[in-house]
Protein backbone atom coordinates (compact mmCIF):
# COMPACT_ATOMS: atom_id res chain seq x y z
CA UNK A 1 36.57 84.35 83.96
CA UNK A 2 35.12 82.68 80.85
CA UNK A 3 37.75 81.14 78.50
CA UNK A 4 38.67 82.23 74.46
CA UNK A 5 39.32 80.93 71.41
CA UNK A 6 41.56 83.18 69.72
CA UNK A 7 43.65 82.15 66.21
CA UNK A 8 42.57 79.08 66.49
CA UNK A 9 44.42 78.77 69.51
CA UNK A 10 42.03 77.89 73.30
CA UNK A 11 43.05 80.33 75.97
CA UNK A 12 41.82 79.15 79.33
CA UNK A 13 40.39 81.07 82.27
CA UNK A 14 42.81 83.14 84.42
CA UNK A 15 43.38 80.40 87.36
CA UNK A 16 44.02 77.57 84.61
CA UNK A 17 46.94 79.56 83.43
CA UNK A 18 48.26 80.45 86.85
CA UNK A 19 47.86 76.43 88.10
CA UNK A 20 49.41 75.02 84.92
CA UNK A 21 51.88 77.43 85.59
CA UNK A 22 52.87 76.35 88.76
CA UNK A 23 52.94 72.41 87.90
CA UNK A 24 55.55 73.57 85.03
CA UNK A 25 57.60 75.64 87.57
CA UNK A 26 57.43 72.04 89.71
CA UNK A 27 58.27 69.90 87.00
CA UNK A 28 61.03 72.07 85.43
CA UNK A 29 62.57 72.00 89.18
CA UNK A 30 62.37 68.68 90.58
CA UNK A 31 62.10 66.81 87.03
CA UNK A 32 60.16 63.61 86.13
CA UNK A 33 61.06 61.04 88.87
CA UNK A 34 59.92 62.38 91.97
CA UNK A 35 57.01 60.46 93.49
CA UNK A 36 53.41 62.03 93.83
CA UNK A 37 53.85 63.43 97.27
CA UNK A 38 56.70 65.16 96.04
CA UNK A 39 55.45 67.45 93.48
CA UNK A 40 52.40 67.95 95.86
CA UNK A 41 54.48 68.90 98.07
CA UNK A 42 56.16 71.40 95.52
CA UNK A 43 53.24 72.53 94.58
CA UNK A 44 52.26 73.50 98.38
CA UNK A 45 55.35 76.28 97.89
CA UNK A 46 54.31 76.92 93.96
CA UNK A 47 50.75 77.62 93.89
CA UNK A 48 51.10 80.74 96.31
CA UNK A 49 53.65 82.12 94.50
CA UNK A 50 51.49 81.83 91.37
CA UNK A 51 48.44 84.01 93.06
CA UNK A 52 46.49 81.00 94.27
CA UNK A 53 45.25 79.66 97.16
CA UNK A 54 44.20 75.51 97.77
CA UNK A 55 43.18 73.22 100.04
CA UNK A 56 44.85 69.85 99.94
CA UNK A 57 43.08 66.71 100.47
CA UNK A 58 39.70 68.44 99.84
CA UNK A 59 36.46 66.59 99.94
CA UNK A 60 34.04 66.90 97.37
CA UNK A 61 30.84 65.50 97.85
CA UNK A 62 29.60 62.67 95.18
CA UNK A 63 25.61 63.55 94.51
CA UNK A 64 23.09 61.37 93.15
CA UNK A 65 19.61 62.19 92.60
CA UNK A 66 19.74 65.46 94.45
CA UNK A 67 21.37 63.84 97.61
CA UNK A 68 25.17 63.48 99.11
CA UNK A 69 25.78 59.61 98.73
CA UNK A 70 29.54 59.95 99.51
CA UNK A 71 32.75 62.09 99.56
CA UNK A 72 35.73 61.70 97.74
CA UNK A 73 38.99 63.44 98.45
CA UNK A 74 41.03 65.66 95.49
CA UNK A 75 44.57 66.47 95.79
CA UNK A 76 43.71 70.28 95.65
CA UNK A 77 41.14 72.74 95.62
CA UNK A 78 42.41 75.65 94.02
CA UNK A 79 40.71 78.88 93.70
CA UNK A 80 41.56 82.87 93.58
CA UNK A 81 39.79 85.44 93.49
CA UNK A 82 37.49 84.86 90.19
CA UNK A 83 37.33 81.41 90.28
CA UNK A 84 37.81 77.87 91.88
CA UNK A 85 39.10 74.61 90.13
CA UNK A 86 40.16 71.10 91.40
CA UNK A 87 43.51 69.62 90.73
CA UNK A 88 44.40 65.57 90.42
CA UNK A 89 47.96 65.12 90.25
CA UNK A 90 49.67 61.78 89.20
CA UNK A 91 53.24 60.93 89.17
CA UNK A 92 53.22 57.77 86.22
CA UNK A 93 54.49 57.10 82.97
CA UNK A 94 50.89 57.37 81.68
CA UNK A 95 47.57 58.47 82.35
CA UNK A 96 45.27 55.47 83.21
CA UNK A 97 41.99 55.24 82.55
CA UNK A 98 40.65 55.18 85.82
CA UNK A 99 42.42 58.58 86.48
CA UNK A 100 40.04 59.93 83.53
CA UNK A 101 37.13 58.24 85.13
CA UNK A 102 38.31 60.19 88.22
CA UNK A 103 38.15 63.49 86.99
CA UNK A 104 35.09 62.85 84.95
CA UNK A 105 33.20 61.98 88.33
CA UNK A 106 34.47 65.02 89.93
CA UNK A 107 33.01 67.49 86.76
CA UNK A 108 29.37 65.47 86.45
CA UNK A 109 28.91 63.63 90.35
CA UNK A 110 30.64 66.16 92.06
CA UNK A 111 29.02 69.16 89.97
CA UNK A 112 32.55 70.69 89.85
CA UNK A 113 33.13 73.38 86.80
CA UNK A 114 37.12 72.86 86.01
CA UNK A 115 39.09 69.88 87.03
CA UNK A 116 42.90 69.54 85.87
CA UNK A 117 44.69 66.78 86.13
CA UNK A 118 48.37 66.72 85.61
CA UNK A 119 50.74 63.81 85.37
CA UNK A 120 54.09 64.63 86.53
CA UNK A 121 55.95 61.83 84.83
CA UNK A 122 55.22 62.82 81.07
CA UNK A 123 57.63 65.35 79.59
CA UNK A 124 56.43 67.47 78.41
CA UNK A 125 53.81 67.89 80.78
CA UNK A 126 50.46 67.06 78.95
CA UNK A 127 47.50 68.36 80.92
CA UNK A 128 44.26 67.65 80.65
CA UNK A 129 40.89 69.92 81.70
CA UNK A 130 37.29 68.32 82.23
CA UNK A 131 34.76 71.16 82.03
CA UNK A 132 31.46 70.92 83.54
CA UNK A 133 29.38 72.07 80.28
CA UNK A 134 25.57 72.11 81.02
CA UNK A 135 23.22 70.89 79.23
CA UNK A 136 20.36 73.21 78.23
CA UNK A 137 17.57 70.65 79.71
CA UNK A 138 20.15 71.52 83.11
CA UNK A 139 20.58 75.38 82.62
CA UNK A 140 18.24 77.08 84.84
């Protein structure tokens, strides 16, 4: 489950691999001009055939202080069976910032581990990852 760093080179936990995987098989298929429902769409018919199973338009509660102040909705919830990760897809010639500030919400607010978020219009496809690393003041 836990991710490597071997020749200098990150390898990424197990479901990382088989999600990314699945957003190239979109992309390679349907190209860089689709709109956003489109590849989500795609990737309704991709991700199973990679090993993994989602939710789409999954809520993810926003906590502050110890309490649930509000919910905000991720394109998927992906997980198998070691391992769950949330996916934010975008269909733009760029990444914005406020689709960084989105993910970074989900991983600290949200307390969610993994979040990927993939932008269908760049080729190549240029993921990025947001890991949830704690802090040892948060470690229990």
């Amino acid at each position: 489950m836990g991710s490597k760093v071997r020749g200098g080179k990150h390898q990424f936990e197990p479901l990382s691999g088989k999600v990314l995987a699945a957003c190239i098989d979109v992309q390679r298929q349907l190209g860089t001009h689709c709109m956003e429902v489109d590849y989500q769409r795609a990737l309704e018919i991709a991700l199973p055939k990679f090993g993994v199973q989602f939710e789409r338009e999954a809520e993810i509660p926003i906590v502050y202080d110890g309490v649930e102040v509000t919910k905000r909705r991720v394109d998927f919830k992906c997980w198998d069976e070691d391992d769950m990760l949330l996916l934010e897809t975008k269909a733009a010639q760029a990444i914005r910032p406020e689709d960084t500030e989105q993910c970074l919400l989900y991983v600290t607010k949200g307390n969610q581990r993994v979040v990927l978020l993939v932008n269908f219009g760049e080729k190549p496809l240029r993921p990025r990852r947001f890991v949830n690393t704690p802090t040892p003041e948060s470690a229990p």
